[in-house]
C-alpha atoms as a PDB file:
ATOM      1  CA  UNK A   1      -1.917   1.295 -41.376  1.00  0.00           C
ATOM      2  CA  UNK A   2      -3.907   1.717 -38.024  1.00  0.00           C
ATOM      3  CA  UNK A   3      -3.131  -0.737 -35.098  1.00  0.00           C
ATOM      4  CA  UNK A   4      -5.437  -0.886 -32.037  1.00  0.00           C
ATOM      5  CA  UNK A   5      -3.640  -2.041 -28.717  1.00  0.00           C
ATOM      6  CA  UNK A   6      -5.872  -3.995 -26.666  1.00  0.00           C
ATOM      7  CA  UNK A   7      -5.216  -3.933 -22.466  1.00  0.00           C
ATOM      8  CA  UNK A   8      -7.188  -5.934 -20.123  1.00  0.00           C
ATOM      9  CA  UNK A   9      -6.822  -5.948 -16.522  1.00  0.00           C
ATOM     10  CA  UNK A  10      -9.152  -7.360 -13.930  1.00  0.00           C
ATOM     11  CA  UNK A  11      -9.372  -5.937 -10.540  1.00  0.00           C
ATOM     12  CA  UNK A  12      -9.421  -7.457  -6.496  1.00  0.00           C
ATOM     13  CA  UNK A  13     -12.683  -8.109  -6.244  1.00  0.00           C
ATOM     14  CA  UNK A  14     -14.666  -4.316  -4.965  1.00  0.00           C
ATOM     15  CA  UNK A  15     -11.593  -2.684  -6.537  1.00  0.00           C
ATOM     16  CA  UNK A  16     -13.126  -2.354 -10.115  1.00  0.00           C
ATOM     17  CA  UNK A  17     -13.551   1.678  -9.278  1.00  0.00           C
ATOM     18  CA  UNK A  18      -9.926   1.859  -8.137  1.00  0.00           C
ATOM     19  CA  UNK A  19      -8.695   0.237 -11.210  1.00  0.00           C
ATOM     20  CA  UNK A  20     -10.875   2.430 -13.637  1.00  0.00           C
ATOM     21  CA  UNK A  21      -9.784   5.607 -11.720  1.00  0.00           C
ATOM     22  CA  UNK A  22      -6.089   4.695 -11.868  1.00  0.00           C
ATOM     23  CA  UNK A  23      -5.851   3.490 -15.530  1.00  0.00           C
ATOM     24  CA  UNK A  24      -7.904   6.787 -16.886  1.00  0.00           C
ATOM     25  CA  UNK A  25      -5.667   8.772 -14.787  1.00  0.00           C
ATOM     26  CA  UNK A  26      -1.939   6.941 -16.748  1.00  0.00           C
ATOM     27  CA  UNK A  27      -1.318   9.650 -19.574  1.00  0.00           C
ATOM     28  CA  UNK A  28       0.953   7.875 -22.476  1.00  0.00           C
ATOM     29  CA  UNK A  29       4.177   9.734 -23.669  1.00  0.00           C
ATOM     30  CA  UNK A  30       2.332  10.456 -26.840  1.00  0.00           C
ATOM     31  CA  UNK A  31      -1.487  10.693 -27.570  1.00  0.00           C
ATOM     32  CA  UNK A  32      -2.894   8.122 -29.829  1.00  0.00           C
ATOM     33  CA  UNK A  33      -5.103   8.631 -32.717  1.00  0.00           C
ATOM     34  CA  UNK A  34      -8.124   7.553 -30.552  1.00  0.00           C
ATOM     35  CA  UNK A  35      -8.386   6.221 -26.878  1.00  0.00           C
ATOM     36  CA  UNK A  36     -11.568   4.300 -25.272  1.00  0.00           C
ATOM     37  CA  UNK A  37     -11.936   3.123 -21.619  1.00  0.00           C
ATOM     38  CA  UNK A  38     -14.712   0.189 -20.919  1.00  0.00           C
ATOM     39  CA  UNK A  39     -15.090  -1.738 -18.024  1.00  0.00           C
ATOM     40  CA  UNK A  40     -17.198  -5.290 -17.716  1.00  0.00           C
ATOM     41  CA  UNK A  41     -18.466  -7.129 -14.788  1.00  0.00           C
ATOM     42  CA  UNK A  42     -16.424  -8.722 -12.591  1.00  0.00           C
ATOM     43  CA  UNK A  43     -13.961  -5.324 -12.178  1.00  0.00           C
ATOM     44  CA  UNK A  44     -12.413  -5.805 -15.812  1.00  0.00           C
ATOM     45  CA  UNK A  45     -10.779  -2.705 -17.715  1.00  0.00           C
ATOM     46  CA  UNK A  46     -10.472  -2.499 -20.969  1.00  0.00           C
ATOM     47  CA  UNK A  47      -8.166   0.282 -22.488  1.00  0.00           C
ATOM     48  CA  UNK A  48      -7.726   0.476 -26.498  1.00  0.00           C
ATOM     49  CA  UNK A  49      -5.617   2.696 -28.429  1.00  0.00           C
ATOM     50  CA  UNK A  50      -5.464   3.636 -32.038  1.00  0.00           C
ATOM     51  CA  UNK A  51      -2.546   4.272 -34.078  1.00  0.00           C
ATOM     52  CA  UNK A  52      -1.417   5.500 -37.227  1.00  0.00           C
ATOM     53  CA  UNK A  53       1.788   2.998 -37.552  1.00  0.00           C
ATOM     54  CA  UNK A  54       3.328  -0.463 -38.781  1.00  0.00           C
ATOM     55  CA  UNK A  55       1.728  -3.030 -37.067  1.00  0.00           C
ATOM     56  CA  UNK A  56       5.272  -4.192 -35.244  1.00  0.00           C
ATOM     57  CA  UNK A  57       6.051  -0.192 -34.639  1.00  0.00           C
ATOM     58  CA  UNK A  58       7.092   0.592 -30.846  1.00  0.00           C
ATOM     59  CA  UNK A  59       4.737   1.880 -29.397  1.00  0.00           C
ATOM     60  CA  UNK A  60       3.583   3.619 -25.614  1.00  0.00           C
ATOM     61  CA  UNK A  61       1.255   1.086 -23.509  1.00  0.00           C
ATOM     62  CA  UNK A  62      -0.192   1.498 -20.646  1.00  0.00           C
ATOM     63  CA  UNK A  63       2.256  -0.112 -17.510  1.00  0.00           C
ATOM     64  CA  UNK A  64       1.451  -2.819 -15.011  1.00  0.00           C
ATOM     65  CA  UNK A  65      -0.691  -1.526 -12.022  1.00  0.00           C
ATOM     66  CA  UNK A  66       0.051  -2.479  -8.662  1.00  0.00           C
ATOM     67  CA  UNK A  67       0.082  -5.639  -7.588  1.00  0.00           C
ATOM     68  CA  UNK A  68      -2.497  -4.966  -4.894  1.00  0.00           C
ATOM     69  CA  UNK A  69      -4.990  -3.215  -7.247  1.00  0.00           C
ATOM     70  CA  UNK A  70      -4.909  -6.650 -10.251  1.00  0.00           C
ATOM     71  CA  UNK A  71      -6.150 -10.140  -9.509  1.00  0.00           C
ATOM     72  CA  UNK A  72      -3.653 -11.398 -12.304  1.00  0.00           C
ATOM     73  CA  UNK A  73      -1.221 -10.116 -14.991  1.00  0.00           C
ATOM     74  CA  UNK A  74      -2.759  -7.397 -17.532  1.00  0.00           C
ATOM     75  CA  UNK A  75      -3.753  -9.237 -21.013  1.00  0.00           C
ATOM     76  CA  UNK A  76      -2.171  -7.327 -23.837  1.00  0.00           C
ATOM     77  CA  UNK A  77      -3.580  -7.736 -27.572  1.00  0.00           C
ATOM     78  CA  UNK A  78      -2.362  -6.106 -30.736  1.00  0.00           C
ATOM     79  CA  UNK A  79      -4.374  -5.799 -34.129  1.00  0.00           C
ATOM     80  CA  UNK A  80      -4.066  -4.364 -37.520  1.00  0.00           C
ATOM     81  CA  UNK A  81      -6.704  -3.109 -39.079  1.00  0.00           C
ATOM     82  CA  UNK A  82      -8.630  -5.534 -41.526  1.00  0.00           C
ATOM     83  CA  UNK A  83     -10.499  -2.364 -43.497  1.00  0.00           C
ATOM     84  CA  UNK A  84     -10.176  -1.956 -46.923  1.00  0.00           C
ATOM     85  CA  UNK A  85     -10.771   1.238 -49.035  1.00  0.00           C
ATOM     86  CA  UNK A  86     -12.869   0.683 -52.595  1.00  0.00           C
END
């Protein structure tokens, strides 16, 4: 099964950079299958991973930035894949 963790932080406002540096630069324990960075307006990060598990597996996410760097808590999302193979 593939679950895709889903992490959403928004920045202080002119701290969008900040936040994008600092969440590429947080390595995991272990790599994920796949790993994408986005950002939005407003100084939102989005992080997802990718991986090859059970949907309620433990897995690594990324931590809590500083306080000073977030205008509120991170949002955290998980999915399961919804694919289907014919």
């Amino acid at each position: 099964m593939t679950v895709a963790l889903m992490w959403e932080a928004r920045a202080v406002p002119g701290r969008g950079e900040d936040l994008l540096a600092w969440t590429r630069a947080q390595r995991l324990p272990r790599p994920p299958l796949r790993r994408e960075t986005l950002r939005a307006p407003q100084d939102r990060v989005l992080v997802i991973t990718w991986w090859d598990a059970a949907y309620d597996a433990e897995l690594p996410e990324l931590p809590e930035p500083d306080g000073g760097l977030v205008a509120r808590a991170v949002h955290r999302w998980r999915f399961e894949s919804a694919d289907t193979e014919d």
